[in-house]
C-alpha atoms as a PDB file:
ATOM      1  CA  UNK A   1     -48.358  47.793  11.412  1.00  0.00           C
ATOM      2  CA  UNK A   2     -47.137  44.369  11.562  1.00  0.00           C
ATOM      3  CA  UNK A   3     -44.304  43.509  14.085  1.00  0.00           C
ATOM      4  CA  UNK A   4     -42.977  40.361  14.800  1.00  0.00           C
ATOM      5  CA  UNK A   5     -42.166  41.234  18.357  1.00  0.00           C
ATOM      6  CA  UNK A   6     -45.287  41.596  20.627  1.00  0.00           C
ATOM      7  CA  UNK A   7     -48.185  43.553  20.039  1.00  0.00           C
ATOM      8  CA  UNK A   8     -50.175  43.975  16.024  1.00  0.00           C
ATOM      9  CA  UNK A   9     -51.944  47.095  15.177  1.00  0.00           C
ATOM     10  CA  UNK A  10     -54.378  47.419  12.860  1.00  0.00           C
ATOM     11  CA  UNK A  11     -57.515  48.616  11.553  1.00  0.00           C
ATOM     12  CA  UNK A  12     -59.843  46.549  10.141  1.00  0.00           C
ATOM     13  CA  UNK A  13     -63.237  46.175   8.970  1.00  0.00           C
ATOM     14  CA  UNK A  14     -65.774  44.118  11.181  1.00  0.00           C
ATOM     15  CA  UNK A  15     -67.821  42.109   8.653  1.00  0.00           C
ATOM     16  CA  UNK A  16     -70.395  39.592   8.953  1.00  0.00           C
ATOM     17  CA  UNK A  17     -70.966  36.234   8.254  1.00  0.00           C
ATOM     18  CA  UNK A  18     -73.396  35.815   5.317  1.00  0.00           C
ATOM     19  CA  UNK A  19     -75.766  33.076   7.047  1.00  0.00           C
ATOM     20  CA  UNK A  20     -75.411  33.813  10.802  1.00  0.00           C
ATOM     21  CA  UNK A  21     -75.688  36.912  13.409  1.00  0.00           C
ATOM     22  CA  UNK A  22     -71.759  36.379  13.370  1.00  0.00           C
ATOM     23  CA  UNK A  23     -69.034  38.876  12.967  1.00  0.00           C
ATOM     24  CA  UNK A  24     -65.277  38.914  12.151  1.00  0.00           C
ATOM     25  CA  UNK A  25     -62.350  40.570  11.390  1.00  0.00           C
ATOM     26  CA  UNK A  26     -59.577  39.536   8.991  1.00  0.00           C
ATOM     27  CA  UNK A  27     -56.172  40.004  10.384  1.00  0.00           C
ATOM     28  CA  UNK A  28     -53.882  41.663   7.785  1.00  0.00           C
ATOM     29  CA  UNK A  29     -50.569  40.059   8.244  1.00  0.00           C
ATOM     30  CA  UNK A  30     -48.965  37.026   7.451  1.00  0.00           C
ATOM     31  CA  UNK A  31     -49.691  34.900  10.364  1.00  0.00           C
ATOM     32  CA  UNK A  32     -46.888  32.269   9.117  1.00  0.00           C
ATOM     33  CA  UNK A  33     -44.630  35.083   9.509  1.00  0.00           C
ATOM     34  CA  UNK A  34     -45.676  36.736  12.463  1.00  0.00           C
ATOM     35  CA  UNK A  35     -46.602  33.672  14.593  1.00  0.00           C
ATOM     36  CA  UNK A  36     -44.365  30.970  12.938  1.00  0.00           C
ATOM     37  CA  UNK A  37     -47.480  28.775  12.145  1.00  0.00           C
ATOM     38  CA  UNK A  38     -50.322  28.812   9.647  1.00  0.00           C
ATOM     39  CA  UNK A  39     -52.926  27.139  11.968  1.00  0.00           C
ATOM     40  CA  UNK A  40     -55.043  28.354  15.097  1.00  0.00           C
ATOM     41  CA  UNK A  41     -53.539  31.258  17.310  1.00  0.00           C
ATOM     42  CA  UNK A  42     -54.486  31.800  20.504  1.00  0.00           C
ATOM     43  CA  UNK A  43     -54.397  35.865  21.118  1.00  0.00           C
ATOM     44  CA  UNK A  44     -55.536  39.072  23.448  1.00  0.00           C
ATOM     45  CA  UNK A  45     -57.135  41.256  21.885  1.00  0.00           C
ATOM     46  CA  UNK A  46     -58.359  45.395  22.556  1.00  0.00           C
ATOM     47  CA  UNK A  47     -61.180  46.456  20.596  1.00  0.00           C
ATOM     48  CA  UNK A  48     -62.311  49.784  22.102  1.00  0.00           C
ATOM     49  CA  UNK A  49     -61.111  49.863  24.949  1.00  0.00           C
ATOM     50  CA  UNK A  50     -62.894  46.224  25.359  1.00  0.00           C
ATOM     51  CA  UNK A  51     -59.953  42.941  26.068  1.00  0.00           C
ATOM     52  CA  UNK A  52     -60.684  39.448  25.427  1.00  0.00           C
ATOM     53  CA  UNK A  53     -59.253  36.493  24.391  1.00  0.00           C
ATOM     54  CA  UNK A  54     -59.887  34.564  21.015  1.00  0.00           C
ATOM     55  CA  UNK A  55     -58.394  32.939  18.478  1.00  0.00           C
ATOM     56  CA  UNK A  56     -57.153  33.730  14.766  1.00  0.00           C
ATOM     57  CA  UNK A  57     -58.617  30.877  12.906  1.00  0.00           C
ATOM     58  CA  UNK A  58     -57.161  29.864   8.976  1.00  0.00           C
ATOM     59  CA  UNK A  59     -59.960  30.245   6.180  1.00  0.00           C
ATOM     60  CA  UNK A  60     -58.350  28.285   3.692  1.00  0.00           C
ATOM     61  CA  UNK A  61     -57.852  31.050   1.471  1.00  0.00           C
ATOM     62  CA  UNK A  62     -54.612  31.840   3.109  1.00  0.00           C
ATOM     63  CA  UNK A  63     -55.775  34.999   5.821  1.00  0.00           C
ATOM     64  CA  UNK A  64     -57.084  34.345   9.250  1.00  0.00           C
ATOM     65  CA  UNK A  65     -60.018  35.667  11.036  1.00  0.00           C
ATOM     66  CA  UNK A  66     -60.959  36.922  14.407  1.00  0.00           C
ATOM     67  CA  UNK A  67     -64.811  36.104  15.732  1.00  0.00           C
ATOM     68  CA  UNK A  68     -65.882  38.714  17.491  1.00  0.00           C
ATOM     69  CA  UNK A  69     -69.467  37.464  19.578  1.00  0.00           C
ATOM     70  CA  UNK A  70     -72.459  39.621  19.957  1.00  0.00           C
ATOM     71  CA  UNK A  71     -72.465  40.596  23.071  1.00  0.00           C
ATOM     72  CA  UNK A  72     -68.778  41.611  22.756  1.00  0.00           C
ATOM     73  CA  UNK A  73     -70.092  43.649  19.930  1.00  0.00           C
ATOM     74  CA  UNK A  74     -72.716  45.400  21.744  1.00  0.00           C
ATOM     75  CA  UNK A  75     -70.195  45.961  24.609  1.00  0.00           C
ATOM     76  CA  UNK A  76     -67.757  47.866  22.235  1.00  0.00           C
ATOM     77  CA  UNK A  77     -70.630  49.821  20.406  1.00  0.00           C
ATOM     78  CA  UNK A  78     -69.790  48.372  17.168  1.00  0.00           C
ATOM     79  CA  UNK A  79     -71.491  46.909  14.205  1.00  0.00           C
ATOM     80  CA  UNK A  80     -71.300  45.370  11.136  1.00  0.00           C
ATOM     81  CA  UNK A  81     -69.492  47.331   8.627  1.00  0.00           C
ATOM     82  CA  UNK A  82     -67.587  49.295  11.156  1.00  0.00           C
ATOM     83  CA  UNK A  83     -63.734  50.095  11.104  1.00  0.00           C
ATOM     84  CA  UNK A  84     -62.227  49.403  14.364  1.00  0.00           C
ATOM     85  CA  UNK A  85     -58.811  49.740  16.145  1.00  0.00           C
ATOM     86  CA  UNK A  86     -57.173  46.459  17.089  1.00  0.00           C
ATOM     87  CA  UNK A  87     -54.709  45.837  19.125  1.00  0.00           C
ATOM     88  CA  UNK A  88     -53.787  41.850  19.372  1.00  0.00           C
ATOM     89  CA  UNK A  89     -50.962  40.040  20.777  1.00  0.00           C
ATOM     90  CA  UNK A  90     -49.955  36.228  21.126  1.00  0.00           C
ATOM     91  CA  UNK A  91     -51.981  34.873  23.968  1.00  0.00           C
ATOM     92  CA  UNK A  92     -49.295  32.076  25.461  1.00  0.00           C
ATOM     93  CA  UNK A  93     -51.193  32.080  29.312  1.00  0.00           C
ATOM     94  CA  UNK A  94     -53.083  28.771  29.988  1.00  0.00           C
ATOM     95  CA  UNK A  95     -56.512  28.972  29.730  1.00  0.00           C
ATOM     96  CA  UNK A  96     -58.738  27.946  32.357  1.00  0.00           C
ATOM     97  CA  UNK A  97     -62.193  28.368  33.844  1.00  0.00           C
ATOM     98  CA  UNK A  98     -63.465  28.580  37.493  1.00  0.00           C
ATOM     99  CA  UNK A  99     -66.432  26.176  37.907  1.00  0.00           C
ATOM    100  CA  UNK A 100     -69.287  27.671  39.991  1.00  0.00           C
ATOM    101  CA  UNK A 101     -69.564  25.893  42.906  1.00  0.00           C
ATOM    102  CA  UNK A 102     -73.330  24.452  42.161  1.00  0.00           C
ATOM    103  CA  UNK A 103     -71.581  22.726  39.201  1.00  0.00           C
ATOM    104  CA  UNK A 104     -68.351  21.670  40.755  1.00  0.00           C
ATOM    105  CA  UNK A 105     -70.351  20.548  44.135  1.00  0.00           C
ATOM    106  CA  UNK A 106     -72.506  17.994  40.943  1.00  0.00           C
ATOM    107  CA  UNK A 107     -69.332  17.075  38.955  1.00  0.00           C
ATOM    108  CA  UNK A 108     -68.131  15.800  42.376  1.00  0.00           C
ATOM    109  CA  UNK A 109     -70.825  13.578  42.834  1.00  0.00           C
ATOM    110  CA  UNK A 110     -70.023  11.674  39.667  1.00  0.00           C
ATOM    111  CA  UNK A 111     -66.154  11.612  39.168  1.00  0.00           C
ATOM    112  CA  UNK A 112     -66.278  10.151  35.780  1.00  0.00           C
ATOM    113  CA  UNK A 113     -68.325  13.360  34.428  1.00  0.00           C
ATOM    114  CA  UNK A 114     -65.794  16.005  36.034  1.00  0.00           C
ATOM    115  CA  UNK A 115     -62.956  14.134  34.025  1.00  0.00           C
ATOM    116  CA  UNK A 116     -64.945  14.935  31.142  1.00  0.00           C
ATOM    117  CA  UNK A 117     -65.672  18.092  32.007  1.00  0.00           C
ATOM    118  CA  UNK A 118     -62.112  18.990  32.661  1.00  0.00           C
ATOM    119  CA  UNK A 119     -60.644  16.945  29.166  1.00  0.00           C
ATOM    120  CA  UNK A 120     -62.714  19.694  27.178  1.00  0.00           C
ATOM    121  CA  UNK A 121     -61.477  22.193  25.537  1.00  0.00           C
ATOM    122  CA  UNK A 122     -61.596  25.810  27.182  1.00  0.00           C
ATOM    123  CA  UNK A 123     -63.654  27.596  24.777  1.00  0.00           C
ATOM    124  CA  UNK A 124     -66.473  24.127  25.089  1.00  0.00           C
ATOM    125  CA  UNK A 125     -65.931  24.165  28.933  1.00  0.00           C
ATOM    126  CA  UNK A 126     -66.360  28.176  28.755  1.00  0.00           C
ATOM    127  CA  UNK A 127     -69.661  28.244  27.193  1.00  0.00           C
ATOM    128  CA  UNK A 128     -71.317  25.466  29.311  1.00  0.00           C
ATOM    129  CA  UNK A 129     -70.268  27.987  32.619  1.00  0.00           C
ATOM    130  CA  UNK A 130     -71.321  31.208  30.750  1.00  0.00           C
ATOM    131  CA  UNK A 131     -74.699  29.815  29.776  1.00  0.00           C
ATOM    132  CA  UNK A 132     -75.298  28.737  33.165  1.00  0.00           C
ATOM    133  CA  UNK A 133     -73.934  32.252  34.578  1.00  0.00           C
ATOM    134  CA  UNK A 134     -76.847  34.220  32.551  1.00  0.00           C
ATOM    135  CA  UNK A 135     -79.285  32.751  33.917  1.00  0.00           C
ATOM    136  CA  UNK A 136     -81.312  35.192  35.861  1.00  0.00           C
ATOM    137  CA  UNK A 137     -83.790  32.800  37.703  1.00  0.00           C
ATOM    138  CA  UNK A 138     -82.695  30.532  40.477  1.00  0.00           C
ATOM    139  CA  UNK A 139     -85.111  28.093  38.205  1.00  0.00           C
ATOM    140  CA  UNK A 140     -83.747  28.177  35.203  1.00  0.00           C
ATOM    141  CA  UNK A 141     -80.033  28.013  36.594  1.00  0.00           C
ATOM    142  CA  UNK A 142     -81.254  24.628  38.028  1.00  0.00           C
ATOM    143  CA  UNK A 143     -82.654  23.507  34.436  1.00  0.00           C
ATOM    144  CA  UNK A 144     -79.538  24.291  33.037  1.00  0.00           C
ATOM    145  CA  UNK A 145     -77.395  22.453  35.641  1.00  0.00           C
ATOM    146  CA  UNK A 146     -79.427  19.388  34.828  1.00  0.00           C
ATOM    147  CA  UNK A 147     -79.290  19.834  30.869  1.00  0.00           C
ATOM    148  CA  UNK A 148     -74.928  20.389  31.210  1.00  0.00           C
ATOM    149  CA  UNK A 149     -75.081  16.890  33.334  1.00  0.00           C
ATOM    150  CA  UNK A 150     -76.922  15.344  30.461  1.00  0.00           C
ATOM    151  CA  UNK A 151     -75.219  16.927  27.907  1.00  0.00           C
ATOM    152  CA  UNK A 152     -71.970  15.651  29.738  1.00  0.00           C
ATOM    153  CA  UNK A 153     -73.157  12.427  29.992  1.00  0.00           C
ATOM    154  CA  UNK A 154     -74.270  11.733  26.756  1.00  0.00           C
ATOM    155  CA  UNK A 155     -70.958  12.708  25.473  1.00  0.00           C
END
């Protein structure tokens, strides 16, 4: 049920991308005349029981879409082809990360790289900390510390 005011339901079906391990859902309401725009919106969204934040993106064909990642997908117990209950909302909060300390403690060390770091956009700056938070082995969190500083630097 659409409603201008606050929160959307909806049901929907979670399909996948043709070429990828990818999955959305396509919001059915007018975003134009829900959210007053017909680019990006930023929302929270329940799935299950499971709340995150995301975006509905424009396809060009006139509808939106909602990416729903796999691990969020194995964390609701859903798959591809599934119907499931949405609740979604505007998301107006600023969006921000906490750096892990190892990083922040290296981004201090060369100012210029922090800046970067920080000019980023949340969902870039989000999945250089989340790759580096998965890492199991104190090893491989090091490699990956190094490989964000050149990645940073080469940008």
């Amino acid at each position: 049920m659409a409603n201008k005011s606050g929160i959307q339901q909806f049901e929907a079906i979670l399909e996948k991308h043709p070429e990828l391990d990818a999955s959305y859902i396509t919001f059915p309401f007018s975003v134009p005349e829900i959210f007053g725009t017909k680019g990006q919106v930023k929302v929270k969204v329940a799935i299950n029981g499971v709340e995150f934040r995301g975006s509905l993106a424009p396809m060009g064909t006139g509808s939106h879409v909602l990416g729903i990642r796999k691990e969020l997908r194995n964390k609701m117990g859903i798959t591809f082809g599934d119907i499931v209950k949405v609740n979604l909302e505007r998301d107006l909060e600023q969006r921000t990360i906490t750096i892990p300390k190892d990083l922040d403690d290296l981004l201090n060390q060369e100012p210029e790289l922090k800046v970067r770091f920080q000019k980023m956009a949340y969902t870039h700056q989000k999945e250089y900390v989340q790759h580096l938070e998965e890492a199991k082995k104190p090893e491989t969190r090091h490699r990956r510390l190094t490989k964000t500083l050149e990645m940073l630097r080469q940008k």
